[in-house]
C-alpha atoms as a PDB file:
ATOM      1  CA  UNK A   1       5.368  24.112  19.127  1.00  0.00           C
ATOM      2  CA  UNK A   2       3.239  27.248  19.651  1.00  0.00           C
ATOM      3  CA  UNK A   3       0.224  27.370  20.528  1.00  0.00           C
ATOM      4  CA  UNK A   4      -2.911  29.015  17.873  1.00  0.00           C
ATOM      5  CA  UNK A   5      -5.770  30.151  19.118  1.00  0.00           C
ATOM      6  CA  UNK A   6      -9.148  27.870  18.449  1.00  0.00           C
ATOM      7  CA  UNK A   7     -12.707  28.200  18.681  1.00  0.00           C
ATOM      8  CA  UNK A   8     -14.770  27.204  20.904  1.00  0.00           C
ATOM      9  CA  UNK A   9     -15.661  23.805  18.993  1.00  0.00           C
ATOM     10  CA  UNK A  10     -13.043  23.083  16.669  1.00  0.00           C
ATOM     11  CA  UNK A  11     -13.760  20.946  13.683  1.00  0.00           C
ATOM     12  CA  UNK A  12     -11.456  19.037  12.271  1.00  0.00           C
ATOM     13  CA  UNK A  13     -11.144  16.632   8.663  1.00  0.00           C
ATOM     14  CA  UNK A  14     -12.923  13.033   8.050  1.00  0.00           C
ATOM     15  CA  UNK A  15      -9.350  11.980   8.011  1.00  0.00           C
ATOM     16  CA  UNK A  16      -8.076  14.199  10.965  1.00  0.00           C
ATOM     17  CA  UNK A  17      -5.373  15.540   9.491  1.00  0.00           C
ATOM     18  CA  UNK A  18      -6.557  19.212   9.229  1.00  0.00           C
ATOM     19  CA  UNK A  19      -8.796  21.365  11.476  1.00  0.00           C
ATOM     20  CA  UNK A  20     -10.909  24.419  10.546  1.00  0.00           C
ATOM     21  CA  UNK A  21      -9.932  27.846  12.502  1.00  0.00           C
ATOM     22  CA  UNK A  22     -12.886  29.728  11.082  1.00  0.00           C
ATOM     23  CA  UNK A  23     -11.231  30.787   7.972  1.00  0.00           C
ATOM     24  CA  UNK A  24      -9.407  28.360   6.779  1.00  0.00           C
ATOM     25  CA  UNK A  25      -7.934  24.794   7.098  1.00  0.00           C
ATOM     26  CA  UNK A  26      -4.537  24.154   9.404  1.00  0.00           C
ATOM     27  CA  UNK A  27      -2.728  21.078   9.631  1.00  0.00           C
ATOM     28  CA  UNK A  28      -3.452  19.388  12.898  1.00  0.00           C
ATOM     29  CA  UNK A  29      -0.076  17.444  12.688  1.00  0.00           C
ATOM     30  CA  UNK A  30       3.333  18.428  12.511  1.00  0.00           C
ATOM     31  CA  UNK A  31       5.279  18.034   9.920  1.00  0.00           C
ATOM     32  CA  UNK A  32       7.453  15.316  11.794  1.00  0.00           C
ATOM     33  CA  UNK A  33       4.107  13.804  12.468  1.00  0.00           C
ATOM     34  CA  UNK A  34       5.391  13.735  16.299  1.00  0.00           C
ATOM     35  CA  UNK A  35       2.610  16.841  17.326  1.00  0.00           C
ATOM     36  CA  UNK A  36      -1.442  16.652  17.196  1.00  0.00           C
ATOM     37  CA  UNK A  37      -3.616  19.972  17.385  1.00  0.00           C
ATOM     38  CA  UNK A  38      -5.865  18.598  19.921  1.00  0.00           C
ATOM     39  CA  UNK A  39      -8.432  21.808  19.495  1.00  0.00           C
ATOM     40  CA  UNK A  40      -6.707  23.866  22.166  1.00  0.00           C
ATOM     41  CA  UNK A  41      -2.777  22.898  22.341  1.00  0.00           C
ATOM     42  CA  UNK A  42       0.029  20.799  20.774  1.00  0.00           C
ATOM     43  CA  UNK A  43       0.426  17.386  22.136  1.00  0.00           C
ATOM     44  CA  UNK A  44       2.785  14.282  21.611  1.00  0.00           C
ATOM     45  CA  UNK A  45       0.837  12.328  18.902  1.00  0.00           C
ATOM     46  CA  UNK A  46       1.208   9.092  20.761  1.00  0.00           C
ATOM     47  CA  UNK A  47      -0.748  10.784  24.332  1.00  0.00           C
ATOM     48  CA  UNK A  48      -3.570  12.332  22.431  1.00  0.00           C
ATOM     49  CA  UNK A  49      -6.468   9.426  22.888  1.00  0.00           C
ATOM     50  CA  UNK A  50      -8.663   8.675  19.742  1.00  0.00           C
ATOM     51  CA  UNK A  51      -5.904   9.292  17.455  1.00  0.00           C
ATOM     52  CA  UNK A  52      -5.275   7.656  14.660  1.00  0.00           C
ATOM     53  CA  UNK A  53      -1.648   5.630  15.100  1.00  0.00           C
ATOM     54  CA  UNK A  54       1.056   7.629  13.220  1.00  0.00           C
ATOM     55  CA  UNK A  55       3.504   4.282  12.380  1.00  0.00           C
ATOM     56  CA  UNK A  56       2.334   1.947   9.957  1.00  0.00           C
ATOM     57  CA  UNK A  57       5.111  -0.792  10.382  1.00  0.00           C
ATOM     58  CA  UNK A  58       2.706  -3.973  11.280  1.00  0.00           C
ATOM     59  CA  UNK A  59       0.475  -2.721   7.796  1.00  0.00           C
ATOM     60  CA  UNK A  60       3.298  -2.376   6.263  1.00  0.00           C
ATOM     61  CA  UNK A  61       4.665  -5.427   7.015  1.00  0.00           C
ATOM     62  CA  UNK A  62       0.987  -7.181   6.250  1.00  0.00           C
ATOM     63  CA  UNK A  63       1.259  -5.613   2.778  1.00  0.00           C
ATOM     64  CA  UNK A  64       4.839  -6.640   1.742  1.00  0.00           C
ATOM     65  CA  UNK A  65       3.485 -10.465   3.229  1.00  0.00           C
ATOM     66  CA  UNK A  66       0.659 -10.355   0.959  1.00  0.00           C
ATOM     67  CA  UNK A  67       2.468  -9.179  -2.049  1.00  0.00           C
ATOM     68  CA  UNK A  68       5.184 -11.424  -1.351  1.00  0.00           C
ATOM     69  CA  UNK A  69       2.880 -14.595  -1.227  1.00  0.00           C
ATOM     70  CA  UNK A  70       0.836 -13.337  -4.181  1.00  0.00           C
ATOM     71  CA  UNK A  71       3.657 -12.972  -6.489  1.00  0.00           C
ATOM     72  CA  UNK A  72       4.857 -16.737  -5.493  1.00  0.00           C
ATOM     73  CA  UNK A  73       1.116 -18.271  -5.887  1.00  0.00           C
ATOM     74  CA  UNK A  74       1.293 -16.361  -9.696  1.00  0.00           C
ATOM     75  CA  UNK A  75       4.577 -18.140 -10.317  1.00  0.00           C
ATOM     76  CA  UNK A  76       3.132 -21.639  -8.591  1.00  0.00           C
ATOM     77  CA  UNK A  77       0.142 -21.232 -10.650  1.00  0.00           C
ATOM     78  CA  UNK A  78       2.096 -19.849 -13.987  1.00  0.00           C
ATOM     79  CA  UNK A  79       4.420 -23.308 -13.327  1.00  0.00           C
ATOM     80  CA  UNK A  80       1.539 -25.522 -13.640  1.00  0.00           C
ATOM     81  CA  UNK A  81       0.074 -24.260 -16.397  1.00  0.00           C
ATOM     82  CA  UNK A  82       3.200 -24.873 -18.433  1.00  0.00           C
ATOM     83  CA  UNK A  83       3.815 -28.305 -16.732  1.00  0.00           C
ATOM     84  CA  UNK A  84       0.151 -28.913 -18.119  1.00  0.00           C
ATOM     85  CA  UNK A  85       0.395 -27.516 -21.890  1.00  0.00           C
ATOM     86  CA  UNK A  86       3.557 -29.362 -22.012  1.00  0.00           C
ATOM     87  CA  UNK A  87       2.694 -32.706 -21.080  1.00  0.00           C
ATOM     88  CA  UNK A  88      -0.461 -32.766 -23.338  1.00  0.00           C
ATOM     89  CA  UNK A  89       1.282 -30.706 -26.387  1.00  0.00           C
ATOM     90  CA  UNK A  90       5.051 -31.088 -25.754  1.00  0.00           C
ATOM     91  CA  UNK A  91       5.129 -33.912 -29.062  1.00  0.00           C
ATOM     92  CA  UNK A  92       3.019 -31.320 -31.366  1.00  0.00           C
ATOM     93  CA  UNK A  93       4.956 -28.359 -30.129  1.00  0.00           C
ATOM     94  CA  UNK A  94       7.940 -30.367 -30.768  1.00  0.00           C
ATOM     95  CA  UNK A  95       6.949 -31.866 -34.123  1.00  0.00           C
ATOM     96  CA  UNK A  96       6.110 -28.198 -35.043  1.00  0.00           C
ATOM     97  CA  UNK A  97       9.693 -26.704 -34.500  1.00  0.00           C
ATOM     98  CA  UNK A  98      11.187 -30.133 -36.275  1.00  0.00           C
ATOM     99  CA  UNK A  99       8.812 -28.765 -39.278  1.00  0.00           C
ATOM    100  CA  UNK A 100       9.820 -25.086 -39.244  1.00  0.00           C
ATOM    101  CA  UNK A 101      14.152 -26.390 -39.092  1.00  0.00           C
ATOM    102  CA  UNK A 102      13.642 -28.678 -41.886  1.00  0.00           C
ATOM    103  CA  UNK A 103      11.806 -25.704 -43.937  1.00  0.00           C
ATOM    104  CA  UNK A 104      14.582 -23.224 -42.808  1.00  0.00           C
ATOM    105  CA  UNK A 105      17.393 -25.404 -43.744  1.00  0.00           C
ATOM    106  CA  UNK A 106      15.840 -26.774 -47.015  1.00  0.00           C
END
């Protein structure tokens, strides 16, 4: 990568993605995400210290666990509410569709 000049304190985003040059904002990491503008010169992401870590792959994996385990306590707690209504209702429920065939078929 080449290397732009800076000035002499170079400010960059909250979320350090850009950096001001005086006149407008530059991106501060590659496109490939493998480079950081460190305020002077291009450097591997992964050397530069106080960066913020470019792979994601233990959030990721902490997000996909919590969705995962969410959408089975929904279907646990969905289950159980049907087990519920139809122990307590399952004879009126039934009794209801008996009423609605014999007023169909009469």
């Amino acid at each position: 990568m080449s290397q732009q000049p800076a000035p002499g304190h170079t400010r960059f985003s909250d979320d350090g993605f850009w950096w001001w040059d005086g006149a407008s904002w530059k991106p501060a990491v590659s496109p490939d995400r493998l480079w950081r503008w460190n305020g002077h010169a291009w450097v591997p992401a992964a050397q530069q210290p106080g960066a913020a870590a470019t792979s994601s792959g233990g959030s990721v994996g902490a997000a996909i666990g919590i969705t995962v385990g969410v959408f089975v306590l929904v279907l646990v707690l969905v289950s159980m509410l049907v087990t519920v209504i139809l122990l307590t209702m399952g004879n009126q429920i039934a009794n209801v569709f008996s009423n609605v065939a014999v007023a169909l078929s009469g």
